[in-house]
PDB file of N, CA and C in Angstrom:
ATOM      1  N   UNK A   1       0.817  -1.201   0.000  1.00  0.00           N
ATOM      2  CA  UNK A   1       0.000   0.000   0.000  1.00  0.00           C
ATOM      3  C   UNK A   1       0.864   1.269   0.000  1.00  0.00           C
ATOM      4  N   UNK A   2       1.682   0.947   0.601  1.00  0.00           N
ATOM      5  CA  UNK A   2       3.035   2.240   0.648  1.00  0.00           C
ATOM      6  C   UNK A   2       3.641   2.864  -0.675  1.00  0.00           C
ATOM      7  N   UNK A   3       3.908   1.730  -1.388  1.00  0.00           N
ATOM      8  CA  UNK A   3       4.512   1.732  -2.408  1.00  0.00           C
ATOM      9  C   UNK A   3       3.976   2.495  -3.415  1.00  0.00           C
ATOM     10  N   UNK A   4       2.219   2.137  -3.641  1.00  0.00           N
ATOM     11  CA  UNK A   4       0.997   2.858  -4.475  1.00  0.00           C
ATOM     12  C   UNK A   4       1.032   4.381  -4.182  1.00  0.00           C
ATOM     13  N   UNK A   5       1.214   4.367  -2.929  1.00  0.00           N
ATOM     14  CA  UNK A   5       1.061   6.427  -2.313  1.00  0.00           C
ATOM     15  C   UNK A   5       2.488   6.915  -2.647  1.00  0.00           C
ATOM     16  N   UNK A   6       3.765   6.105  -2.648  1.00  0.00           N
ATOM     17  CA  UNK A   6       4.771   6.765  -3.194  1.00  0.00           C
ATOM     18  C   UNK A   6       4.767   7.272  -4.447  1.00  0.00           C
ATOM     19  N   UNK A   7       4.467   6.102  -5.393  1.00  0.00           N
ATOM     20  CA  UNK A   7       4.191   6.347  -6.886  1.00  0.00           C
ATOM     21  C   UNK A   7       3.530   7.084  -7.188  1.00  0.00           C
ATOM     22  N   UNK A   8       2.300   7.087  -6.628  1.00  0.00           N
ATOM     23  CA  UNK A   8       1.148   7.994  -7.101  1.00  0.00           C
ATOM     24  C   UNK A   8       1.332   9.667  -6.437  1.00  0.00           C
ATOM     25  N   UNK A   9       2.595  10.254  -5.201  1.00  0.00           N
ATOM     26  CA  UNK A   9       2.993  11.027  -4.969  1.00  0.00           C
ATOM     27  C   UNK A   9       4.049  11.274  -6.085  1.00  0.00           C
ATOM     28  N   UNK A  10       4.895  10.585  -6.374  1.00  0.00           N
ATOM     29  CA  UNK A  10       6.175  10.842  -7.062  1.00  0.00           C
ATOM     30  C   UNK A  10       5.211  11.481  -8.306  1.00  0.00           C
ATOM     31  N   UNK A  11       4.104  10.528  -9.213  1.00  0.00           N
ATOM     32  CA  UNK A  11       3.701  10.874 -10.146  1.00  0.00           C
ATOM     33  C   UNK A  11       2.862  12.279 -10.336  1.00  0.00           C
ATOM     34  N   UNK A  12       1.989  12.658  -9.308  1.00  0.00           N
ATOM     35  CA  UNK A  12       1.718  13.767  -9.244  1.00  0.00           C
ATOM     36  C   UNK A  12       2.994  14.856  -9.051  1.00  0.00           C
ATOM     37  N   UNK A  13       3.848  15.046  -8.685  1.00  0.00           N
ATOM     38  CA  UNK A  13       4.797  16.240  -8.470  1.00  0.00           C
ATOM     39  C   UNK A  13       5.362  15.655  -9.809  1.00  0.00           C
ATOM     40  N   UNK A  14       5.489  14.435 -10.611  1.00  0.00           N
ATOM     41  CA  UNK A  14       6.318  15.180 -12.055  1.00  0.00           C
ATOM     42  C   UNK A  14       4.733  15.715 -12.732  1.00  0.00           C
ATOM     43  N   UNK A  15       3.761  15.494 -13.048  1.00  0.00           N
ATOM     44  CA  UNK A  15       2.646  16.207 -13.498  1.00  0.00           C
ATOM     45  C   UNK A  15       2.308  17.422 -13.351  1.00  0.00           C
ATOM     46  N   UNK A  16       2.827  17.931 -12.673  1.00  0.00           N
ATOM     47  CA  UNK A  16       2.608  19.328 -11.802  1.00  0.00           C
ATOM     48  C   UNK A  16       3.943  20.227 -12.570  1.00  0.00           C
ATOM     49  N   UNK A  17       5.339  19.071 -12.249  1.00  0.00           N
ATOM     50  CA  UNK A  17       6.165  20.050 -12.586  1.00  0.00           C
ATOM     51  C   UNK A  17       6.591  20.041 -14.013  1.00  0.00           C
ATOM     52  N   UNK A  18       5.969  19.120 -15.258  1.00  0.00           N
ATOM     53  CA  UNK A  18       6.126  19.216 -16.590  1.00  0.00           C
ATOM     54  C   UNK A  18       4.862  20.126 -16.975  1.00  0.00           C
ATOM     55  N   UNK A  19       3.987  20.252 -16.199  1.00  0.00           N
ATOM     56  CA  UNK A  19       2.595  21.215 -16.525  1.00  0.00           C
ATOM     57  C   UNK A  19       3.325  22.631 -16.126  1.00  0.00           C
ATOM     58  N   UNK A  20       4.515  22.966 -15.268  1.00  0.00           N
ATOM     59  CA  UNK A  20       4.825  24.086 -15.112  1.00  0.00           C
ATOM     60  C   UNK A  20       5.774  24.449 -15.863  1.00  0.00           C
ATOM     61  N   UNK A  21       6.621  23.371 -16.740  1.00  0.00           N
ATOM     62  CA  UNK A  21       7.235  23.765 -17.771  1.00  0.00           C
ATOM     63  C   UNK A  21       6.644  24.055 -19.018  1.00  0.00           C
ATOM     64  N   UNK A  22       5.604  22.861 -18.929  1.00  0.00           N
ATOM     65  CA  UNK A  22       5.053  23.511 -20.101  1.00  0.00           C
ATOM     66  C   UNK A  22       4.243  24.860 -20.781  1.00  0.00           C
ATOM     67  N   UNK A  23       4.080  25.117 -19.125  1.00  0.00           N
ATOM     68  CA  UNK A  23       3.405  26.477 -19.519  1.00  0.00           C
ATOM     69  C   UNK A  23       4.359  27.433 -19.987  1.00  0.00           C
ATOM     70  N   UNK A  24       5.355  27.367 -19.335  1.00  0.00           N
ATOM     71  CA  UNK A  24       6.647  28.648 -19.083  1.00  0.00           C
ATOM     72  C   UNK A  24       6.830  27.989 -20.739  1.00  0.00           C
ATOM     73  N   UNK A  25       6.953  27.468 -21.703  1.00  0.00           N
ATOM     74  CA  UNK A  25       7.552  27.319 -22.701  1.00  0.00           C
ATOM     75  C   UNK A  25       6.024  28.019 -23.509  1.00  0.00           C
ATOM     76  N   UNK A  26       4.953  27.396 -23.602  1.00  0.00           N
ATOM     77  CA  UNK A  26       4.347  27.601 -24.068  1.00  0.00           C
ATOM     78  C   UNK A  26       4.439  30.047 -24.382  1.00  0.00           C
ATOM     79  N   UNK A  27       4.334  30.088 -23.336  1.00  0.00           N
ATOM     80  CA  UNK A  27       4.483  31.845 -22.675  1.00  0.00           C
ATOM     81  C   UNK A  27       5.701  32.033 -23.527  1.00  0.00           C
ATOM     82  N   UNK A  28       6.827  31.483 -23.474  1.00  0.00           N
ATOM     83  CA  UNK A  28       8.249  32.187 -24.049  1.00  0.00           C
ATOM     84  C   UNK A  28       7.801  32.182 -25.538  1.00  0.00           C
ATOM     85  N   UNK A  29       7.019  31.250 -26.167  1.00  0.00           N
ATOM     86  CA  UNK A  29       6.551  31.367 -27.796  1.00  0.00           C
ATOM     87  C   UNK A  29       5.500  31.924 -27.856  1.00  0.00           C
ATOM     88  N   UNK A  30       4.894  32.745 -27.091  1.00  0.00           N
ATOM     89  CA  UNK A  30       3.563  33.842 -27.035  1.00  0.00           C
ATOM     90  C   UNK A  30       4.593  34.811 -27.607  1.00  0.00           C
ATOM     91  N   UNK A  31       3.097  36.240 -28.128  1.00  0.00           N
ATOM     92  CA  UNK A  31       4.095  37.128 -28.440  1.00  0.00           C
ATOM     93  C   UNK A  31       4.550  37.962 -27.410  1.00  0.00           C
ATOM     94  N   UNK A  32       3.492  37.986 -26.375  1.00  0.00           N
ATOM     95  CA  UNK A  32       3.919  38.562 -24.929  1.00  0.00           C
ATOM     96  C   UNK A  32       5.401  38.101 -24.558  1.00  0.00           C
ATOM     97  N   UNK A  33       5.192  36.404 -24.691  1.00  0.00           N
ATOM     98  CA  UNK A  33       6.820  36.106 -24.349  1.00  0.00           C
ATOM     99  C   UNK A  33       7.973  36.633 -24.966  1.00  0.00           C
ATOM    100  N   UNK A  34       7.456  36.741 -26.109  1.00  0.00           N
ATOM    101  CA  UNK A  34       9.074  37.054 -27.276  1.00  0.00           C
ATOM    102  C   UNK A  34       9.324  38.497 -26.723  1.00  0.00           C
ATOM    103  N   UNK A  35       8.336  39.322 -26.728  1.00  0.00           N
ATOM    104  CA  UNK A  35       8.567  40.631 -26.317  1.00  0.00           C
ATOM    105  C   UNK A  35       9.466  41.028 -25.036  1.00  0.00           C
ATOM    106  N   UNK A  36       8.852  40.272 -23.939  1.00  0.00           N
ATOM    107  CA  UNK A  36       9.539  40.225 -22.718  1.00  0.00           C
ATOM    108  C   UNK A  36      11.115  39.789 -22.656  1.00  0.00           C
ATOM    109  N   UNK A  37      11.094  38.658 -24.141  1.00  0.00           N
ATOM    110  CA  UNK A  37      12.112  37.871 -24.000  1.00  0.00           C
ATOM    111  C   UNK A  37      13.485  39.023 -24.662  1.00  0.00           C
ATOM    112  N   UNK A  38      12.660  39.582 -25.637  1.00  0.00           N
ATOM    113  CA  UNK A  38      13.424  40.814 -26.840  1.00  0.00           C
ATOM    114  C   UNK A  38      13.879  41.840 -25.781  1.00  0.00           C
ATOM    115  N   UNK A  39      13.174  42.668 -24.663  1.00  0.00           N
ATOM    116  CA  UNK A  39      13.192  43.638 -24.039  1.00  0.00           C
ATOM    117  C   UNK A  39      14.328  42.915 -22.701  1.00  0.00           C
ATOM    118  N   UNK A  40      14.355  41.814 -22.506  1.00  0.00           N
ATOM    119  CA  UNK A  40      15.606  41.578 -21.444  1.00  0.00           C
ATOM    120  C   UNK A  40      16.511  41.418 -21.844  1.00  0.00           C
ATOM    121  N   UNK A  41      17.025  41.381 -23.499  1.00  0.00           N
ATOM    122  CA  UNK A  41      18.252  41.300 -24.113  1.00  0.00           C
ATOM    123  C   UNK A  41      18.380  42.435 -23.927  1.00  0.00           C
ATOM    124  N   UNK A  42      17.366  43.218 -24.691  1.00  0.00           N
ATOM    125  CA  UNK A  42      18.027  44.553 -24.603  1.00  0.00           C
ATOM    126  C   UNK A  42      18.621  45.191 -23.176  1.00  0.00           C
ATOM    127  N   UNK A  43      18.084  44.879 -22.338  1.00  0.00           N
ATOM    128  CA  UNK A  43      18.565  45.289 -21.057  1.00  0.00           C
ATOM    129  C   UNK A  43      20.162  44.793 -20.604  1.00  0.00           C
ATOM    130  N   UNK A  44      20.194  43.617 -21.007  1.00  0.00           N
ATOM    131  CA  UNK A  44      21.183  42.362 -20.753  1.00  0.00           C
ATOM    132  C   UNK A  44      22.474  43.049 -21.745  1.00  0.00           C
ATOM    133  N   UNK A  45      22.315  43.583 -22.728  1.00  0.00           N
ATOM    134  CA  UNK A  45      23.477  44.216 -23.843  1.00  0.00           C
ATOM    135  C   UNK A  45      23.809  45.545 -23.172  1.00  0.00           C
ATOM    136  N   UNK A  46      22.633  46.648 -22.511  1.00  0.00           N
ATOM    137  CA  UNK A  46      23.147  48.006 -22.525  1.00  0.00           C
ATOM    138  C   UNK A  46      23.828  47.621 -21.263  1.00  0.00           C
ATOM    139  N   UNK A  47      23.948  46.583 -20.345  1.00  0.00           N
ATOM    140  CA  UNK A  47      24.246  46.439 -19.017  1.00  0.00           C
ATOM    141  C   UNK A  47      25.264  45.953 -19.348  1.00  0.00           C
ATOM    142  N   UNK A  48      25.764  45.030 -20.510  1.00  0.00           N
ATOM    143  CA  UNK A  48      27.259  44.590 -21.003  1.00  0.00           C
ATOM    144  C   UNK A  48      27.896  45.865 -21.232  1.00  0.00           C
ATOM    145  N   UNK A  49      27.424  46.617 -22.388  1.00  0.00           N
ATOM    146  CA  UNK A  49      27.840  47.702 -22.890  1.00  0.00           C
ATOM    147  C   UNK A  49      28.429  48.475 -21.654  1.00  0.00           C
ATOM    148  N   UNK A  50      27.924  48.755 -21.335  1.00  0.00           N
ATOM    149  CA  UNK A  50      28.095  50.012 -19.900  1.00  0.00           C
ATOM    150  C   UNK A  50      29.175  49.346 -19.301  1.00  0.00           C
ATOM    151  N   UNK A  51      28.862  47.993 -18.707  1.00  0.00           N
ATOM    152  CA  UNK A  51      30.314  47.797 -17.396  1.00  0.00           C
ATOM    153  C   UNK A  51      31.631  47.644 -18.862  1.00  0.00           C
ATOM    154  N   UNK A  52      31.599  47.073 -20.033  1.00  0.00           N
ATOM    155  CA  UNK A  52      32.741  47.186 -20.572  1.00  0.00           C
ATOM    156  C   UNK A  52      33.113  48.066 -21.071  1.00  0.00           C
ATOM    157  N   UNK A  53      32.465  49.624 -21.314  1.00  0.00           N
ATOM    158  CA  UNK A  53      32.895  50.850 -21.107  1.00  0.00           C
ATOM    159  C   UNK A  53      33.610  51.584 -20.103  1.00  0.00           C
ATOM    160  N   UNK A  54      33.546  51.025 -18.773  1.00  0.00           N
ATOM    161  CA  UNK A  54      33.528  51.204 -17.679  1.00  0.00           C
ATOM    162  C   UNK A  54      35.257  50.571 -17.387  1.00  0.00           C
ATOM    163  N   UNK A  55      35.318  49.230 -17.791  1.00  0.00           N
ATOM    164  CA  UNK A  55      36.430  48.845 -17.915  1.00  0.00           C
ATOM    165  C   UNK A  55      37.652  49.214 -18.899  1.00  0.00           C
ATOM    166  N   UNK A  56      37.084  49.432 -19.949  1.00  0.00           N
ATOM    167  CA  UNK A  56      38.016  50.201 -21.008  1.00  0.00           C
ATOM    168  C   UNK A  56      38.679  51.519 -20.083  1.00  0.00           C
ATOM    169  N   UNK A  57      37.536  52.293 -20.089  1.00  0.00           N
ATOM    170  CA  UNK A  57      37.734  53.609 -19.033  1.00  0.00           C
ATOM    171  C   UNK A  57      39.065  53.247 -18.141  1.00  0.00           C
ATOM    172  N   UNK A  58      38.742  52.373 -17.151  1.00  0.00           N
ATOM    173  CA  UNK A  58      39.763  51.869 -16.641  1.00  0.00           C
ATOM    174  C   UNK A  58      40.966  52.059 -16.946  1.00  0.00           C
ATOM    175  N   UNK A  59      41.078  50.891 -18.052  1.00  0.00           N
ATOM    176  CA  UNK A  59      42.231  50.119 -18.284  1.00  0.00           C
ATOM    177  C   UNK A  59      43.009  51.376 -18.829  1.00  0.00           C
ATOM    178  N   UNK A  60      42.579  52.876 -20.037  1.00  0.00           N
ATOM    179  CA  UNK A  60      43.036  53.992 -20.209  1.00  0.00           C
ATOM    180  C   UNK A  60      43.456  54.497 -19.478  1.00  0.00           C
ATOM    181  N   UNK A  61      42.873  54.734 -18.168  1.00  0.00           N
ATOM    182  CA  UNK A  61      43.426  55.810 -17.361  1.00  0.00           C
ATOM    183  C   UNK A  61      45.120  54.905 -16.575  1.00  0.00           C
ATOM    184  N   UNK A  62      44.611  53.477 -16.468  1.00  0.00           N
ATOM    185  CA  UNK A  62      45.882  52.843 -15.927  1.00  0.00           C
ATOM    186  C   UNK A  62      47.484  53.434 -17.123  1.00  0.00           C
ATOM    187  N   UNK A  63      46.787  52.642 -18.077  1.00  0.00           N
ATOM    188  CA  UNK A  63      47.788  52.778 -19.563  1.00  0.00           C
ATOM    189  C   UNK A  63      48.417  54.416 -19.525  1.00  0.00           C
ATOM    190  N   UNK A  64      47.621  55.121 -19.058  1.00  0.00           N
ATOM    191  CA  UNK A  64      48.009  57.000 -19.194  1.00  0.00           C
ATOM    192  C   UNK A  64      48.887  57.017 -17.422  1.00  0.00           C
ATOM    193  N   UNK A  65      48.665  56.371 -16.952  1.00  0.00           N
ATOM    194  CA  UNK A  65      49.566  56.686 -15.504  1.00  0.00           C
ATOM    195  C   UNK A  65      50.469  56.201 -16.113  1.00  0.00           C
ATOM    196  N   UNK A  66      51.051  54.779 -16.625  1.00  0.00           N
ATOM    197  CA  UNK A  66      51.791  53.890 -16.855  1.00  0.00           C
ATOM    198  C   UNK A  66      52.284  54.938 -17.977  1.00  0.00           C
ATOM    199  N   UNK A  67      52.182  55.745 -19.101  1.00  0.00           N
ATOM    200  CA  UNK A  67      53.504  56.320 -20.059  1.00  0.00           C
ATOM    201  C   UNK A  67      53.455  57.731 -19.363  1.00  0.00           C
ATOM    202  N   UNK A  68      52.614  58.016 -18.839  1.00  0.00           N
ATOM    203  CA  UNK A  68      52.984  59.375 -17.872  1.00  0.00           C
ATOM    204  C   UNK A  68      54.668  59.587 -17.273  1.00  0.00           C
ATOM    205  N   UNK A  69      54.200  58.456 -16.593  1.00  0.00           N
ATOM    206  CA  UNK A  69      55.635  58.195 -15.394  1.00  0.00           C
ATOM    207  C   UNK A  69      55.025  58.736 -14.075  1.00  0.00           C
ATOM    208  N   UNK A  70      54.092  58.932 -14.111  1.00  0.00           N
ATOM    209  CA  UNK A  70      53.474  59.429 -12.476  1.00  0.00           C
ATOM    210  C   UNK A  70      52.890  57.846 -11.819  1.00  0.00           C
ATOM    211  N   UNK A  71      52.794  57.717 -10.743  1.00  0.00           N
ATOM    212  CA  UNK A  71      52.641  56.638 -10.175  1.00  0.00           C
ATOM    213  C   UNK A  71      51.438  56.539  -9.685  1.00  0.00           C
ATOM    214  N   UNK A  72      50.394  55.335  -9.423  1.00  0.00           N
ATOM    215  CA  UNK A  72      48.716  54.864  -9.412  1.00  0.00           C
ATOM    216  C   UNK A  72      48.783  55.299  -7.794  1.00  0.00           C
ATOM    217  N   UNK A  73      47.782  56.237  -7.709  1.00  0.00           N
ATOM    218  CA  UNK A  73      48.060  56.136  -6.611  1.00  0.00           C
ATOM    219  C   UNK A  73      46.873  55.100  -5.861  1.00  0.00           C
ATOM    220  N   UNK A  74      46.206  54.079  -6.481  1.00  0.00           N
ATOM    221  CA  UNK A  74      45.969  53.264  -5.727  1.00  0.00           C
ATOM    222  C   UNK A  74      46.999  51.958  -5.578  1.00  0.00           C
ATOM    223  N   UNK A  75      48.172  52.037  -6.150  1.00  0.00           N
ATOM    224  CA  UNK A  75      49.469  51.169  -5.456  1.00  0.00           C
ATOM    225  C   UNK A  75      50.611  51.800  -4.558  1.00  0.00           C
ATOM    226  N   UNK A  76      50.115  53.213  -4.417  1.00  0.00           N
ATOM    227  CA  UNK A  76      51.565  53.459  -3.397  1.00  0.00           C
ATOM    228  C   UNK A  76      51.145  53.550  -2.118  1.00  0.00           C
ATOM    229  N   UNK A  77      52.159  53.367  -1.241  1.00  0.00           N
ATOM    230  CA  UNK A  77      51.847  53.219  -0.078  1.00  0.00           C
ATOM    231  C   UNK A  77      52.036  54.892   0.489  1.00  0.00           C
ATOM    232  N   UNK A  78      51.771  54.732   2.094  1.00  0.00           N
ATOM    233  CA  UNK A  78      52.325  56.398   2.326  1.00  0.00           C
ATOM    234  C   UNK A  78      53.209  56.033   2.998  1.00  0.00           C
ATOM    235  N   UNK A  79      54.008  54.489   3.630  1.00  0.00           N
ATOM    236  CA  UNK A  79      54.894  54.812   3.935  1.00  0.00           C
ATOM    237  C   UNK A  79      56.149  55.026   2.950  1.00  0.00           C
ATOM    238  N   UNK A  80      55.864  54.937   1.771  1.00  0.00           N
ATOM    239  CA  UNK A  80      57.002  55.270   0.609  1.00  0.00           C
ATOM    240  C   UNK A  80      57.232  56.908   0.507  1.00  0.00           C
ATOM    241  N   UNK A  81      56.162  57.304   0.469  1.00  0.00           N
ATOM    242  CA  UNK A  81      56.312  59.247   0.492  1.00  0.00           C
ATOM    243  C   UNK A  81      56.327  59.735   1.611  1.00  0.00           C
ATOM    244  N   UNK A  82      55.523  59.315   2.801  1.00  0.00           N
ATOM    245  CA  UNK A  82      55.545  59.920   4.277  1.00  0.00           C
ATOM    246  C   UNK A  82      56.156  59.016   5.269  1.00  0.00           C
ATOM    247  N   UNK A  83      57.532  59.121   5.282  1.00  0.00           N
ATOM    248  CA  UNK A  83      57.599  58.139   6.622  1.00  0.00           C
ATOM    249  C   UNK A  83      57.060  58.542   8.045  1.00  0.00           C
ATOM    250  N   UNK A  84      57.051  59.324   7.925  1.00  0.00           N
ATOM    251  CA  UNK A  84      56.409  59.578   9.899  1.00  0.00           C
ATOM    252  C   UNK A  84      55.526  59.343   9.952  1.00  0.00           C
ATOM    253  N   UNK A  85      54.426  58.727   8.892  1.00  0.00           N
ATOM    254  CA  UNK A  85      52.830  58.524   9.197  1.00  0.00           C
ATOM    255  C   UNK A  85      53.165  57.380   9.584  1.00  0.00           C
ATOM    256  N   UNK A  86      54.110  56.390   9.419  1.00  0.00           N
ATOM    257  CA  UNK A  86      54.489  55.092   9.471  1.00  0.00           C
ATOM    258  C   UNK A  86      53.889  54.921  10.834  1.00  0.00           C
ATOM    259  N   UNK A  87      53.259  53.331  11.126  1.00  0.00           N
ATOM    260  CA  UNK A  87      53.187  53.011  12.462  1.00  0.00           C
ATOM    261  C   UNK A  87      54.398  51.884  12.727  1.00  0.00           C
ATOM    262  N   UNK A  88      55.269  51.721  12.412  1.00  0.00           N
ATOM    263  CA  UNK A  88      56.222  50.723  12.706  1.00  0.00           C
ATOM    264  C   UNK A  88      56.900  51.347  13.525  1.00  0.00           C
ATOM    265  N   UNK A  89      57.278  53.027  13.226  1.00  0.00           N
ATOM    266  CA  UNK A  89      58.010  54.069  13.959  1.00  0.00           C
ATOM    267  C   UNK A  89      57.978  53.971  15.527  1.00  0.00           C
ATOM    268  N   UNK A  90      56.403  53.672  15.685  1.00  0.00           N
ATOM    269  CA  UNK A  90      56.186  53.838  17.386  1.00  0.00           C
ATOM    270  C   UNK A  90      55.732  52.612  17.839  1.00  0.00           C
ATOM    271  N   UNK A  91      56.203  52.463  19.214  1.00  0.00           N
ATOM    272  CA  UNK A  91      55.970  51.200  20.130  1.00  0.00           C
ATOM    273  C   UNK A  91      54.893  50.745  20.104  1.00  0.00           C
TER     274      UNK A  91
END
């Protein structure tokens, strides 16, 4: 008798969960879906676009310190230019 309520549990939750795929597929080939589907690329590209603008940006301003000869100042330390700020100095 156990065995019948397992099966017949197991079988209802895949029925349930191929009826919930099938809907979600059915929706992505609606035109509602394609639309939704068209409008999150677009979102998904200007959001590429932007952070790899963002990184270019970057990588220029590194490349322009680097033939400058002026130094990043997010790699120098201050104990290289200020030694007395140093805490090694005091006990």
């Amino acid at each position: 008798m156990r065995s019948r309520i397992v099966w017949f549990v197991a079988g209802s939750a895949a029925g349930v969960y191929a009826t919930a795929k099938a809907r979600r597929a059915a929706y992505r080939l609606s035109m509602p879906g394609l639309a939704d589907q068209a409008a999150a690329l677009g979102l998904g590209w200007r959001a590429f676009s932007a952070e790899l603008r963002d990184g270019m940006e970057t990588r220029e301003r590194q490349v322009a310190h680097e033939l400058s000869g002026t130094p990043d100042l997010d790699h120098v330390s201050l104990e290289t230019h200020h030694p007395e700020l140093s805490d090694k100095e005091h006990p």
